[in-house]
PDB file of N, CA and C in Angstrom:
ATOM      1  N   UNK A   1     109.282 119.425  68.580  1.00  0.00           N
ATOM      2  CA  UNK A   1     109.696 119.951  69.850  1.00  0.00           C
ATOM      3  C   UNK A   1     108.602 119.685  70.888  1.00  0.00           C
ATOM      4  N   UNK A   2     109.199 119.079  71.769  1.00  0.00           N
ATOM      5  CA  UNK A   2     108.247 118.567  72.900  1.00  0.00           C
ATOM      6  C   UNK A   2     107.531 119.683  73.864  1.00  0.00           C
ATOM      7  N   UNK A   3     106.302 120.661  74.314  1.00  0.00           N
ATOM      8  CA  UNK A   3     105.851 121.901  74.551  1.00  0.00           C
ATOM      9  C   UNK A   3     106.251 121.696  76.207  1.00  0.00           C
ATOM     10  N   UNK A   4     106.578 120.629  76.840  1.00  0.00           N
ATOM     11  CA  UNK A   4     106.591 120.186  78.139  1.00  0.00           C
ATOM     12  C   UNK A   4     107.980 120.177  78.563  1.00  0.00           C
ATOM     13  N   UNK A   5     109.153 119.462  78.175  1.00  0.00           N
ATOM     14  CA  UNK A   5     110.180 119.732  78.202  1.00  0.00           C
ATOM     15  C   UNK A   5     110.731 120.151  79.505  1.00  0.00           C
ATOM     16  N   UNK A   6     111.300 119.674  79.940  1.00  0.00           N
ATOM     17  CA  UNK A   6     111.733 120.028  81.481  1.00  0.00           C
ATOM     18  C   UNK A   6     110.785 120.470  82.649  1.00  0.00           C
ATOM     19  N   UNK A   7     109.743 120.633  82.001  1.00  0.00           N
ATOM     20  CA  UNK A   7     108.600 120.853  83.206  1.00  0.00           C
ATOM     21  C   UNK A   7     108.552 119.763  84.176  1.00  0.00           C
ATOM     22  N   UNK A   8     108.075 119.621  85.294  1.00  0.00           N
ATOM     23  CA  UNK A   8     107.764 118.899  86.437  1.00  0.00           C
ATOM     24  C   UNK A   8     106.671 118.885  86.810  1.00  0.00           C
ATOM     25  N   UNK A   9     105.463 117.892  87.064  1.00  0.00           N
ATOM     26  CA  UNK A   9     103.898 118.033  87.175  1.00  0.00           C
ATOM     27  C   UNK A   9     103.819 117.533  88.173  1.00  0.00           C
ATOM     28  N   UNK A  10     102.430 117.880  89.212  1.00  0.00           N
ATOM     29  CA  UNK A  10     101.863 116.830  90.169  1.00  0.00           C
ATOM     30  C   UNK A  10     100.415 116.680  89.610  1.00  0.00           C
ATOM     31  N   UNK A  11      99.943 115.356  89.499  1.00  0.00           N
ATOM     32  CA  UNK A  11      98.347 115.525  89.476  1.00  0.00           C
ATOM     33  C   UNK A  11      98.327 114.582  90.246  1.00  0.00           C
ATOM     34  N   UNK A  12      96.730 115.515  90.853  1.00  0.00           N
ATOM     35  CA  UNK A  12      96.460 114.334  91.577  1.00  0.00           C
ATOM     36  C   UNK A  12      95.045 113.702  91.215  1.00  0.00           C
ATOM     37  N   UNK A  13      94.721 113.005  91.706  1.00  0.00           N
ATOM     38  CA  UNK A  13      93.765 112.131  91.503  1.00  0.00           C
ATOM     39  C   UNK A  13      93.990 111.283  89.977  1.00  0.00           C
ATOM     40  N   UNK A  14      95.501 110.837  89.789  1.00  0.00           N
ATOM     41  CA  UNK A  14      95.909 110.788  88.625  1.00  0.00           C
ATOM     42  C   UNK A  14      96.132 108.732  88.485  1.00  0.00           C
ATOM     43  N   UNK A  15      95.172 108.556  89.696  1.00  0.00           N
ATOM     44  CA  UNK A  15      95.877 106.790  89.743  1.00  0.00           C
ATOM     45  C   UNK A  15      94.302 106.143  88.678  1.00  0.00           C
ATOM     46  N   UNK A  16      93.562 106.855  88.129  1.00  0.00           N
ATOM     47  CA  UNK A  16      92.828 106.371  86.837  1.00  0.00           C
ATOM     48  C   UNK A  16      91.913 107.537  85.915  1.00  0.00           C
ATOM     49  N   UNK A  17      91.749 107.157  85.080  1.00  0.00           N
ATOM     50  CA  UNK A  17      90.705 107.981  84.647  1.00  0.00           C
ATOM     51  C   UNK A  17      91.151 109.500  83.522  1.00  0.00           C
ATOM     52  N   UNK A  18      90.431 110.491  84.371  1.00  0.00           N
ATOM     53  CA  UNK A  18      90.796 112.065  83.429  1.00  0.00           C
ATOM     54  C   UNK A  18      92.536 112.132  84.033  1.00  0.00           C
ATOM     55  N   UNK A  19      92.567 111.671  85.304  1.00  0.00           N
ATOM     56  CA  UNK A  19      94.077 112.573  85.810  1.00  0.00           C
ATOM     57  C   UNK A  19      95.167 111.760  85.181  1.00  0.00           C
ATOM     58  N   UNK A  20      94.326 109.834  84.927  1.00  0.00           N
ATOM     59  CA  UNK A  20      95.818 109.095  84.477  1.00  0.00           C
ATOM     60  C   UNK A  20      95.997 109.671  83.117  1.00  0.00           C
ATOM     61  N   UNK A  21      94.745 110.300  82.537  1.00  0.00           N
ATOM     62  CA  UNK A  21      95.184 110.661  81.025  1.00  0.00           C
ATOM     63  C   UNK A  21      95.762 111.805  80.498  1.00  0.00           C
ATOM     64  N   UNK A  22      95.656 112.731  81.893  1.00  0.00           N
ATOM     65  CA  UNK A  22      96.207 114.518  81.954  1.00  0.00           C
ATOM     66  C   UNK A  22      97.954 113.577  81.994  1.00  0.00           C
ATOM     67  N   UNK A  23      98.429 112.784  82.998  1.00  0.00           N
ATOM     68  CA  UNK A  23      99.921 112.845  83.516  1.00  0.00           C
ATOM     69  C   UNK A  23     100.139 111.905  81.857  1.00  0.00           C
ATOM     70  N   UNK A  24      99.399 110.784  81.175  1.00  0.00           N
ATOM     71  CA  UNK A  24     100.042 110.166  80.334  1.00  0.00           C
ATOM     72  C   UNK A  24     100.360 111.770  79.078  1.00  0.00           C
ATOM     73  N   UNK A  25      99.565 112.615  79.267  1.00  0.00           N
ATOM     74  CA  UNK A  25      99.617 113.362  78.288  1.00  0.00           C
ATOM     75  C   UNK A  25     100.909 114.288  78.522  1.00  0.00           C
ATOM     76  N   UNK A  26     100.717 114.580  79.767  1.00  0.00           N
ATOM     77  CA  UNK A  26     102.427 115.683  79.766  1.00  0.00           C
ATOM     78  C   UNK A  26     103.659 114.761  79.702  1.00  0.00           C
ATOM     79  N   UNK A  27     103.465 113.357  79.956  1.00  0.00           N
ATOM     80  CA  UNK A  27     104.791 112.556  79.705  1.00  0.00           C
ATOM     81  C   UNK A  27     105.065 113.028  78.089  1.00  0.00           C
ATOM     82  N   UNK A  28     103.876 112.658  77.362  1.00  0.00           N
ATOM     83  CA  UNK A  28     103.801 112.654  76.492  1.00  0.00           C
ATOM     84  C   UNK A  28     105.004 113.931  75.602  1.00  0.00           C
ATOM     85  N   UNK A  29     104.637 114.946  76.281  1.00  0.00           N
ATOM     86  CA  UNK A  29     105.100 116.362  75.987  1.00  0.00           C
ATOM     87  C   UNK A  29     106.006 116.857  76.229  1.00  0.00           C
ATOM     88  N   UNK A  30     106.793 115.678  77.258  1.00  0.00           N
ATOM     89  CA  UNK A  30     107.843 115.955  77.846  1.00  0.00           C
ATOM     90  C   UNK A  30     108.132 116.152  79.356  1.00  0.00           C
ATOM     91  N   UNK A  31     107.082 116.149  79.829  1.00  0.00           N
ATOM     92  CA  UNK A  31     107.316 116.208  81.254  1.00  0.00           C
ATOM     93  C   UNK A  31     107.429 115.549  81.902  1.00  0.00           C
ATOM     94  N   UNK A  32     108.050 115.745  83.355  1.00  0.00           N
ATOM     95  CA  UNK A  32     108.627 114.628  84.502  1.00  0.00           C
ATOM     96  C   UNK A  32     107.189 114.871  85.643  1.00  0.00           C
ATOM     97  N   UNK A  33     106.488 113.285  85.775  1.00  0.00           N
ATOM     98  CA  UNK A  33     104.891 113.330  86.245  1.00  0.00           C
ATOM     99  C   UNK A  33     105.238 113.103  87.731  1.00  0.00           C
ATOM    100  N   UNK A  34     104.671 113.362  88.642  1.00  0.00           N
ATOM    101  CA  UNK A  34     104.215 112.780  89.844  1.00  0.00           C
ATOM    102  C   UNK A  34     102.737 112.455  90.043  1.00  0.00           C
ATOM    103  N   UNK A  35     102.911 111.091  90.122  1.00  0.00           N
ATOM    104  CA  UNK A  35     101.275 110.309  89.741  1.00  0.00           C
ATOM    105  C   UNK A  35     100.929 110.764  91.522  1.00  0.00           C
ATOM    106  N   UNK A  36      99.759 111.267  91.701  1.00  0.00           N
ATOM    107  CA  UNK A  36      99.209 111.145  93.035  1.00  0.00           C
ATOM    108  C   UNK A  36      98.099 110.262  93.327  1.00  0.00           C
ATOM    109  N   UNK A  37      97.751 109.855  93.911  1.00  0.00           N
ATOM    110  CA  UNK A  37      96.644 109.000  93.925  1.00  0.00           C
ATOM    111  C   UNK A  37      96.021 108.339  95.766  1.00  0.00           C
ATOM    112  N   UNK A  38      95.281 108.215  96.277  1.00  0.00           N
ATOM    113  CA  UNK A  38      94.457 107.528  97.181  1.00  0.00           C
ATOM    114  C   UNK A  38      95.103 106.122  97.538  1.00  0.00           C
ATOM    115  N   UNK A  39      94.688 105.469  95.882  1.00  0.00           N
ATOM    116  CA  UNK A  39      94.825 104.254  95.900  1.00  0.00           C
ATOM    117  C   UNK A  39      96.421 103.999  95.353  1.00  0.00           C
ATOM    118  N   UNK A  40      96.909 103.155  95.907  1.00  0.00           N
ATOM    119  CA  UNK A  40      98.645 102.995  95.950  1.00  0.00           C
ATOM    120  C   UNK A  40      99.009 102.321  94.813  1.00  0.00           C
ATOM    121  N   UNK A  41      98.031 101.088  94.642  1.00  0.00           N
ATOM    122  CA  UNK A  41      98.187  99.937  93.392  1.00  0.00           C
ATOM    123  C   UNK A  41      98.227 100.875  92.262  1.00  0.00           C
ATOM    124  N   UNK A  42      97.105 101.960  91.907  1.00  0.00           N
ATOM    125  CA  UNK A  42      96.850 102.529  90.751  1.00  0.00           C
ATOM    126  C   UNK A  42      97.653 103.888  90.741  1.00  0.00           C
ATOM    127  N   UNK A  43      98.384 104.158  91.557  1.00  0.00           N
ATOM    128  CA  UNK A  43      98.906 105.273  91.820  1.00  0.00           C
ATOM    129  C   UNK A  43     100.504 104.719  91.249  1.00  0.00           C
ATOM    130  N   UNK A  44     100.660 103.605  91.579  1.00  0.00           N
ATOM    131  CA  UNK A  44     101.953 102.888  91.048  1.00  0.00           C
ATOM    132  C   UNK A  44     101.952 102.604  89.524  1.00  0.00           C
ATOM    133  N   UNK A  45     100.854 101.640  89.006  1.00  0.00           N
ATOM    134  CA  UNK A  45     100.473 101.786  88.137  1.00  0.00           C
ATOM    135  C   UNK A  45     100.009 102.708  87.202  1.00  0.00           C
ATOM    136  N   UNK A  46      99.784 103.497  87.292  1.00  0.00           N
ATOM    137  CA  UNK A  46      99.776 104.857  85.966  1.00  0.00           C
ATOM    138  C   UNK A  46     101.378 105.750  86.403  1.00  0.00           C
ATOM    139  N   UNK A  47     102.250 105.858  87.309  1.00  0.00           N
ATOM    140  CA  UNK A  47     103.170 106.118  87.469  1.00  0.00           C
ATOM    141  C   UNK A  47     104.121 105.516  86.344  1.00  0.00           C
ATOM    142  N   UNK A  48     104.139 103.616  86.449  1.00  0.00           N
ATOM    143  CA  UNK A  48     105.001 103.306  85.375  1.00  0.00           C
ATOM    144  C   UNK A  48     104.297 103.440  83.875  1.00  0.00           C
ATOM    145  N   UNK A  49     102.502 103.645  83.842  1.00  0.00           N
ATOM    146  CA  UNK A  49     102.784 104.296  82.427  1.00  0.00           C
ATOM    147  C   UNK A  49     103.280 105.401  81.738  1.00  0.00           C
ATOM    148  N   UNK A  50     103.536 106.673  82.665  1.00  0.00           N
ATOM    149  CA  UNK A  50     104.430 107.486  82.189  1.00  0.00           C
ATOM    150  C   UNK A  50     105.841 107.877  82.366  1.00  0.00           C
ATOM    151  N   UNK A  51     106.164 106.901  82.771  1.00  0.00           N
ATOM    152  CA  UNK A  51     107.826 106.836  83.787  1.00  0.00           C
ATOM    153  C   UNK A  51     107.676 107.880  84.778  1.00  0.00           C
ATOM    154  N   UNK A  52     106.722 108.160  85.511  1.00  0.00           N
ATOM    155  CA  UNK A  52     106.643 109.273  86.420  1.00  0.00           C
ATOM    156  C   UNK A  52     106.903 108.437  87.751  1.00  0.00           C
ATOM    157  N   UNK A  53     107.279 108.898  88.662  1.00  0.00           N
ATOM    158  CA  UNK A  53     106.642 108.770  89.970  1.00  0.00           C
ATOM    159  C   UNK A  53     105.345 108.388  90.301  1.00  0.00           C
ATOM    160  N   UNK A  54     105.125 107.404  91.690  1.00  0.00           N
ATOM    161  CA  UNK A  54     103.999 107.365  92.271  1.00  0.00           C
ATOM    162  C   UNK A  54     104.242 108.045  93.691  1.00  0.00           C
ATOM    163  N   UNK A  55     103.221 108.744  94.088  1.00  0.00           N
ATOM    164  CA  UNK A  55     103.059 109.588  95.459  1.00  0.00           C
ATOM    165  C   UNK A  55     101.392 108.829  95.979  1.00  0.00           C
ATOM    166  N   UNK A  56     101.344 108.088  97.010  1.00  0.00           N
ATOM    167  CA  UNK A  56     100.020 108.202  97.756  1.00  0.00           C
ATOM    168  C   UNK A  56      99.961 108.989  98.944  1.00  0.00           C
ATOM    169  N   UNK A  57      98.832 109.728  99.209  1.00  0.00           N
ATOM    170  CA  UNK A  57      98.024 110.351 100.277  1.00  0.00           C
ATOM    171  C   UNK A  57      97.081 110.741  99.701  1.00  0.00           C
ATOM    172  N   UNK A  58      96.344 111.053 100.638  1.00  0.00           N
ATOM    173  CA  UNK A  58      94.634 111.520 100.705  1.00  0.00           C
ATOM    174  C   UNK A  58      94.608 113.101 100.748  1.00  0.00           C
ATOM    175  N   UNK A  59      94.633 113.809  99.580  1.00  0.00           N
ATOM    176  CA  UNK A  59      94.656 115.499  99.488  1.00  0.00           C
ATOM    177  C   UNK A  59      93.856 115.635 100.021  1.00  0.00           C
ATOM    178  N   UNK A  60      92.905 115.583 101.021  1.00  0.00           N
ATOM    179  CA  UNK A  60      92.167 116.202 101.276  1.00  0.00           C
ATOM    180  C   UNK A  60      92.472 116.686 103.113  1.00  0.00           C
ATOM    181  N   UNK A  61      93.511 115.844 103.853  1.00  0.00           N
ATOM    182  CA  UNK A  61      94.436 116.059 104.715  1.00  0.00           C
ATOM    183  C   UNK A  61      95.484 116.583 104.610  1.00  0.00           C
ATOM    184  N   UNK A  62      96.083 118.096 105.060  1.00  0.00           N
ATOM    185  CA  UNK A  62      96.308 118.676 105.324  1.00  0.00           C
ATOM    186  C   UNK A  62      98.501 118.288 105.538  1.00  0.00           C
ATOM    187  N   UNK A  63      98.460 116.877 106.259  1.00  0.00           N
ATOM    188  CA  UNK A  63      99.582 116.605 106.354  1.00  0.00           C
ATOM    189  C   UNK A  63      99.966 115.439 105.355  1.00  0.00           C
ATOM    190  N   UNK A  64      99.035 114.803 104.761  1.00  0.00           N
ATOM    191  CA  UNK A  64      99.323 114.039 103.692  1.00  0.00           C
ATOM    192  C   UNK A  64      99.877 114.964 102.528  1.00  0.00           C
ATOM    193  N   UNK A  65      99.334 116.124 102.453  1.00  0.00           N
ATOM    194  CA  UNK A  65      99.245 116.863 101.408  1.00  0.00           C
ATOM    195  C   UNK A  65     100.977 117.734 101.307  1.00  0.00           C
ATOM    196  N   UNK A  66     100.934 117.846 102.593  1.00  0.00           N
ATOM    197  CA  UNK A  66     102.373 118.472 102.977  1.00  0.00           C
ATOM    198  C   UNK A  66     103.310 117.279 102.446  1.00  0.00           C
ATOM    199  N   UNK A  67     103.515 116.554 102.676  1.00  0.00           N
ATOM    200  CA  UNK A  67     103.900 114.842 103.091  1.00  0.00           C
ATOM    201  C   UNK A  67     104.257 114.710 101.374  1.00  0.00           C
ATOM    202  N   UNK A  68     103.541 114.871 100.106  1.00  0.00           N
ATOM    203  CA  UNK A  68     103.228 114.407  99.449  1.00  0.00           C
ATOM    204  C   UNK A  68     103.869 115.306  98.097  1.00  0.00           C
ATOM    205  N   UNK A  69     103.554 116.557  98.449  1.00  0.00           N
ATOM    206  CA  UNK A  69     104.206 117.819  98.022  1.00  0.00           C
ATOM    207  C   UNK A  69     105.373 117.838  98.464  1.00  0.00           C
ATOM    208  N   UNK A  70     105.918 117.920  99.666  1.00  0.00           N
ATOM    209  CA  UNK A  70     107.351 117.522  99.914  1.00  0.00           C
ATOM    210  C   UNK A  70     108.394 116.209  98.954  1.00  0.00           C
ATOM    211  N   UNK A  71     107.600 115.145  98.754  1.00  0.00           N
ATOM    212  CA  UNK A  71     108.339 114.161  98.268  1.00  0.00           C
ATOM    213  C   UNK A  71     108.348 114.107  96.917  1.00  0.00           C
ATOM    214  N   UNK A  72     107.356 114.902  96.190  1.00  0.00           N
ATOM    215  CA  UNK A  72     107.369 115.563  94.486  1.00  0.00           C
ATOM    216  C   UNK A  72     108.683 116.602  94.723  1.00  0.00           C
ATOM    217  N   UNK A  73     108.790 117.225  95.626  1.00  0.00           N
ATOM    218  CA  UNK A  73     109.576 118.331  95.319  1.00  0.00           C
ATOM    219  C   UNK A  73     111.064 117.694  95.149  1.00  0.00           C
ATOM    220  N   UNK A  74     111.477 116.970  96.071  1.00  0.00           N
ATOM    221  CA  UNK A  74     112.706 115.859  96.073  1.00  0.00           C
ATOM    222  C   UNK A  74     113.051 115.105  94.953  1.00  0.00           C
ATOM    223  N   UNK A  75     111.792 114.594  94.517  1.00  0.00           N
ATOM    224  CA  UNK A  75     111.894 113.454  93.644  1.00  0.00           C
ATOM    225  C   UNK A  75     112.609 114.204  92.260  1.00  0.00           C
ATOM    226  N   UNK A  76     111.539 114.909  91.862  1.00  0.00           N
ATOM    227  CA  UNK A  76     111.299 115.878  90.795  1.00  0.00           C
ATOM    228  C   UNK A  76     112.512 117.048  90.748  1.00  0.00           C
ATOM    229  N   UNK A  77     112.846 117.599  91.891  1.00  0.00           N
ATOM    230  CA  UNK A  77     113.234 118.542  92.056  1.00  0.00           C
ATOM    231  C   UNK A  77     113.008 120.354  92.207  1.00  0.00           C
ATOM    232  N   UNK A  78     111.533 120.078  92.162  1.00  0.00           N
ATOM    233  CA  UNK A  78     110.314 121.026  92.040  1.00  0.00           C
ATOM    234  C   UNK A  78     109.026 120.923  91.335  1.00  0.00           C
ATOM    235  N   UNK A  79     108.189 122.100  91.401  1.00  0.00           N
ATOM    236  CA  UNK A  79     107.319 121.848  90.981  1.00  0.00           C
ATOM    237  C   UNK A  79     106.291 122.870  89.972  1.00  0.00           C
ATOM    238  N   UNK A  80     105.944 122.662  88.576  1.00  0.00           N
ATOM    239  CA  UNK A  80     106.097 123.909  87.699  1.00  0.00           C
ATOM    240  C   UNK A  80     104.504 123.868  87.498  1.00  0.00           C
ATOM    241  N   UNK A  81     104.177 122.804  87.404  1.00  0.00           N
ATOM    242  CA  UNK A  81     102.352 122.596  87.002  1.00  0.00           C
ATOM    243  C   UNK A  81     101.928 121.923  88.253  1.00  0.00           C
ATOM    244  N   UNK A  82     100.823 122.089  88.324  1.00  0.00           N
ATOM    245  CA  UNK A  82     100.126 121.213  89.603  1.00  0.00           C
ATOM    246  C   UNK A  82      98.714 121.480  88.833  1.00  0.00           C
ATOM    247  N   UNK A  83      97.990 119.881  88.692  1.00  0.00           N
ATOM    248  CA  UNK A  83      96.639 119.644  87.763  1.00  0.00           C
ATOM    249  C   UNK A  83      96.123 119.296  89.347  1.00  0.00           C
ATOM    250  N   UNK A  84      94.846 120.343  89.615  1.00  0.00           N
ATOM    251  CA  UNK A  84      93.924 119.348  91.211  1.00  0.00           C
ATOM    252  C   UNK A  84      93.211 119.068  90.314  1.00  0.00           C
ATOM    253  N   UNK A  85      93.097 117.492  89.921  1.00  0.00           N
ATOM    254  CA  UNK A  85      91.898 116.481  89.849  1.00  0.00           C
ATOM    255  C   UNK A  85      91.039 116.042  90.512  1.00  0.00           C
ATOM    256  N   UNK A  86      91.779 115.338  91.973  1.00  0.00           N
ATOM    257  CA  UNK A  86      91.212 114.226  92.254  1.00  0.00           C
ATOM    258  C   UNK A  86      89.686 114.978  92.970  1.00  0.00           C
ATOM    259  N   UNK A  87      88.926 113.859  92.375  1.00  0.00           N
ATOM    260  CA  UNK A  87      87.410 114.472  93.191  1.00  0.00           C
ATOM    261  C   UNK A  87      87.004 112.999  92.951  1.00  0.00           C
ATOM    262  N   UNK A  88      85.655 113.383  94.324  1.00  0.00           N
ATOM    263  CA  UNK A  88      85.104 111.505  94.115  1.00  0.00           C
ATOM    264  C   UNK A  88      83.229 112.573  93.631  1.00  0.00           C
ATOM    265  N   UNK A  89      82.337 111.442  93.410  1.00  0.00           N
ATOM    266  CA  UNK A  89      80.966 111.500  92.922  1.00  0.00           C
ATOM    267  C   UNK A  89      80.353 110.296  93.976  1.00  0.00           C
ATOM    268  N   UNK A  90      78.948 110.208  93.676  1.00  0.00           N
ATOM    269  CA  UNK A  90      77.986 109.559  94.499  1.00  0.00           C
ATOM    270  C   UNK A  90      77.115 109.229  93.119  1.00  0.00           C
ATOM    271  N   UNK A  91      76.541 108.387  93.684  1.00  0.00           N
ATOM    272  CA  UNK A  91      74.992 108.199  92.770  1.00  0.00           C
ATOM    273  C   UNK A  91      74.066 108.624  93.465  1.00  0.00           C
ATOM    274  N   UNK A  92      74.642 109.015  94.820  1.00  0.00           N
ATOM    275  CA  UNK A  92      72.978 109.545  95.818  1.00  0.00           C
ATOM    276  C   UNK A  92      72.584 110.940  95.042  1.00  0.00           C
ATOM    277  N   UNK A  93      71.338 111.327  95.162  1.00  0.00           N
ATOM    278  CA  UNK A  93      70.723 112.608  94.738  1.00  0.00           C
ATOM    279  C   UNK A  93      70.938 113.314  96.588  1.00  0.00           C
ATOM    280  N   UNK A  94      70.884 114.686  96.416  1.00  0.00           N
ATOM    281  CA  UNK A  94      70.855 115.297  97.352  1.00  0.00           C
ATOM    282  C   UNK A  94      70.039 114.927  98.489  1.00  0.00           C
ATOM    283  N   UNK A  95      68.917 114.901  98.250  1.00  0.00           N
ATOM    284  CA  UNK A  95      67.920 114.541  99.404  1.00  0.00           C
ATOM    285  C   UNK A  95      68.299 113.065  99.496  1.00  0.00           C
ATOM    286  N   UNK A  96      68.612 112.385  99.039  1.00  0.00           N
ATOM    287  CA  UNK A  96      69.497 110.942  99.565  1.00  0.00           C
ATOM    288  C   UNK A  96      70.746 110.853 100.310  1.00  0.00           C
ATOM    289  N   UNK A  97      71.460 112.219 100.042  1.00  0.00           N
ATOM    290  CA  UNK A  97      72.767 112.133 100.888  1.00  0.00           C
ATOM    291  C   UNK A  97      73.089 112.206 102.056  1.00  0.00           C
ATOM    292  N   UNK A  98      73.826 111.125 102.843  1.00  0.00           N
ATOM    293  CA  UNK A  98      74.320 111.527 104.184  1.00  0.00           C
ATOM    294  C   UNK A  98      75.156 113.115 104.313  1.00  0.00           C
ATOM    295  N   UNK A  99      75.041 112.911 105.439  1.00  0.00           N
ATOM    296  CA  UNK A  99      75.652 114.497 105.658  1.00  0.00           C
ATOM    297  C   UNK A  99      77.602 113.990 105.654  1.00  0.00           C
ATOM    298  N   UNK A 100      77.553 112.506 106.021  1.00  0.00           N
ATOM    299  CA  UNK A 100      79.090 112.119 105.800  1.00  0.00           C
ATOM    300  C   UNK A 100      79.557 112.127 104.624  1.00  0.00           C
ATOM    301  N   UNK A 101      78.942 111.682 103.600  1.00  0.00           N
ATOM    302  CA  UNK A 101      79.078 111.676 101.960  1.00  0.00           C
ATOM    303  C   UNK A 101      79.137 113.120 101.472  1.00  0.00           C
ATOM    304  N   UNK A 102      78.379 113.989 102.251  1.00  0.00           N
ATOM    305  CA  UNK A 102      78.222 115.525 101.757  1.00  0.00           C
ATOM    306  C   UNK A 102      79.884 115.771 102.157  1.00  0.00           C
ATOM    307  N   UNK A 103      80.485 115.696 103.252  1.00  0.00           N
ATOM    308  CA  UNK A 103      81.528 115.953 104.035  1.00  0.00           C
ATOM    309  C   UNK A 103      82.387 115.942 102.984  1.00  0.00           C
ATOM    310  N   UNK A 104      82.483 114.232 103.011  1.00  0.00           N
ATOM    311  CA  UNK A 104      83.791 113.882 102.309  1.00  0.00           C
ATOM    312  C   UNK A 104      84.025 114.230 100.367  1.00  0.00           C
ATOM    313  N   UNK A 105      82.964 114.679 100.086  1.00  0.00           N
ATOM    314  CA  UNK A 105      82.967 114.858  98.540  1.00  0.00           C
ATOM    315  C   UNK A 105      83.279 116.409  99.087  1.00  0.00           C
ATOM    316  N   UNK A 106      82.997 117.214  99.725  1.00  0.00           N
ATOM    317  CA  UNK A 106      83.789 118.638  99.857  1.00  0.00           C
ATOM    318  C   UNK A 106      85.106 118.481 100.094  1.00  0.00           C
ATOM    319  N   UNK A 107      85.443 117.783 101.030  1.00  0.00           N
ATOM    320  CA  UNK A 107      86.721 116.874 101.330  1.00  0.00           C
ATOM    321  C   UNK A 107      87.987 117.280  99.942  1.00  0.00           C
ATOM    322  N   UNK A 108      87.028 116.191  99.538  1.00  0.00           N
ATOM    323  CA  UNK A 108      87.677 115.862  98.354  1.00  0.00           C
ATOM    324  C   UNK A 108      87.892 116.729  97.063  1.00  0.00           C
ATOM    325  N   UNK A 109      86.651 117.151  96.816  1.00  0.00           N
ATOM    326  CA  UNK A 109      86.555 118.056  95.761  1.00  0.00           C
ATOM    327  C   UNK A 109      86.640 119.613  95.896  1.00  0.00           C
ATOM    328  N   UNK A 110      86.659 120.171  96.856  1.00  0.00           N
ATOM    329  CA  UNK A 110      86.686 121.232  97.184  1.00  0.00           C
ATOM    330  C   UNK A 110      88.330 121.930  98.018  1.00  0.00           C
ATOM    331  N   UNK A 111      88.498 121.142  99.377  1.00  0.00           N
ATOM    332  CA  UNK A 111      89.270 121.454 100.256  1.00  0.00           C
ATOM    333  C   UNK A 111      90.560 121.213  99.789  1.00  0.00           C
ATOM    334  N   UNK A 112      90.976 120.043  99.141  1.00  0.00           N
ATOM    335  CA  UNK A 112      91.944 119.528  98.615  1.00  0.00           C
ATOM    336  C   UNK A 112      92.911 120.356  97.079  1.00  0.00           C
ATOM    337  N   UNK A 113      91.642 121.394  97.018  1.00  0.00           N
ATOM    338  CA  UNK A 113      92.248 121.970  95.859  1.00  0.00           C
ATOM    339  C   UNK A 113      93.118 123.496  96.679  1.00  0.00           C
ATOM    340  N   UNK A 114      92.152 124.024  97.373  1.00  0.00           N
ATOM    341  CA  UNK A 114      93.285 124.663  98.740  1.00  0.00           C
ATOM    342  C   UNK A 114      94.181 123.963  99.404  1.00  0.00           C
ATOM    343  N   UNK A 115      94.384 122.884  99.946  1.00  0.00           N
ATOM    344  CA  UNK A 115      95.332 122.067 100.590  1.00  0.00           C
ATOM    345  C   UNK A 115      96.330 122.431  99.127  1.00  0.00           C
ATOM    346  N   UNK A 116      96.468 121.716  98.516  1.00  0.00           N
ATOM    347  CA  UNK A 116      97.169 121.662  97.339  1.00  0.00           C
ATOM    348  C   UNK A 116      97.615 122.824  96.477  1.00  0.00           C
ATOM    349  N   UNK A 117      96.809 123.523  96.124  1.00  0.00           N
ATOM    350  CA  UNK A 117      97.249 124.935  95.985  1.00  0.00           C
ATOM    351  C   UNK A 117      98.461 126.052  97.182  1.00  0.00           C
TER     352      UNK A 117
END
């Protein structure tokens, strides 16, 4: 018995990596995925590895996020799990970081999980 089963997912930051392997895993289980992703190519691509959907926008905007969540809800028909992945990293050390790099990794890793939530 599949534990996923009619569920409906969004992850995002799901176009490589931990999130393509969270959405291959609830296909896995039974669930219907909405791949989210930045990047469109890879957002398409891990979409057809789980027969899920691909969704691009940038969670960390406010109307992408609306935009994006709206078109999971259509596709899918709702929405039962929501995994916030997507986060980016640096190799800069702190005292190396721009204050733009500081920005956008809150952006990303932080704001986007409220946007999304």
């Amino acid at each position: 018995m599949l534990k996923l089963a009619g569920r409906r997912c969004l992850v995002t930051g799901a176009g490589g990596g931990i999130g393509q392997a969270i959405a291959r895993g609830f296909t896995a289980e039974g669930a219907t995925v909405a791949v989210l992703d930045l990047n469109a190519a890879a957002a398409h691509a891990a979409a057809a590895q789980c027969s899920g959907i691909a969704i691009v926008a940038d969670v960390s905007e406010p109307q992408g996020v609306r935009r994006a969540v709206d078109e999971a809800v259509a596709a899918l028909g709702g929405i039962d799990i929501l995994v916030n992945n997507a986060g980016i990293d640096t190799n800069a050390s702190v005292v190396d970081m721009t204050i733009e790099t500081w920005d956008r990794m809150i952006e990303v890793n932080l704001r986007s999980v409220f946007l999304c939530t």
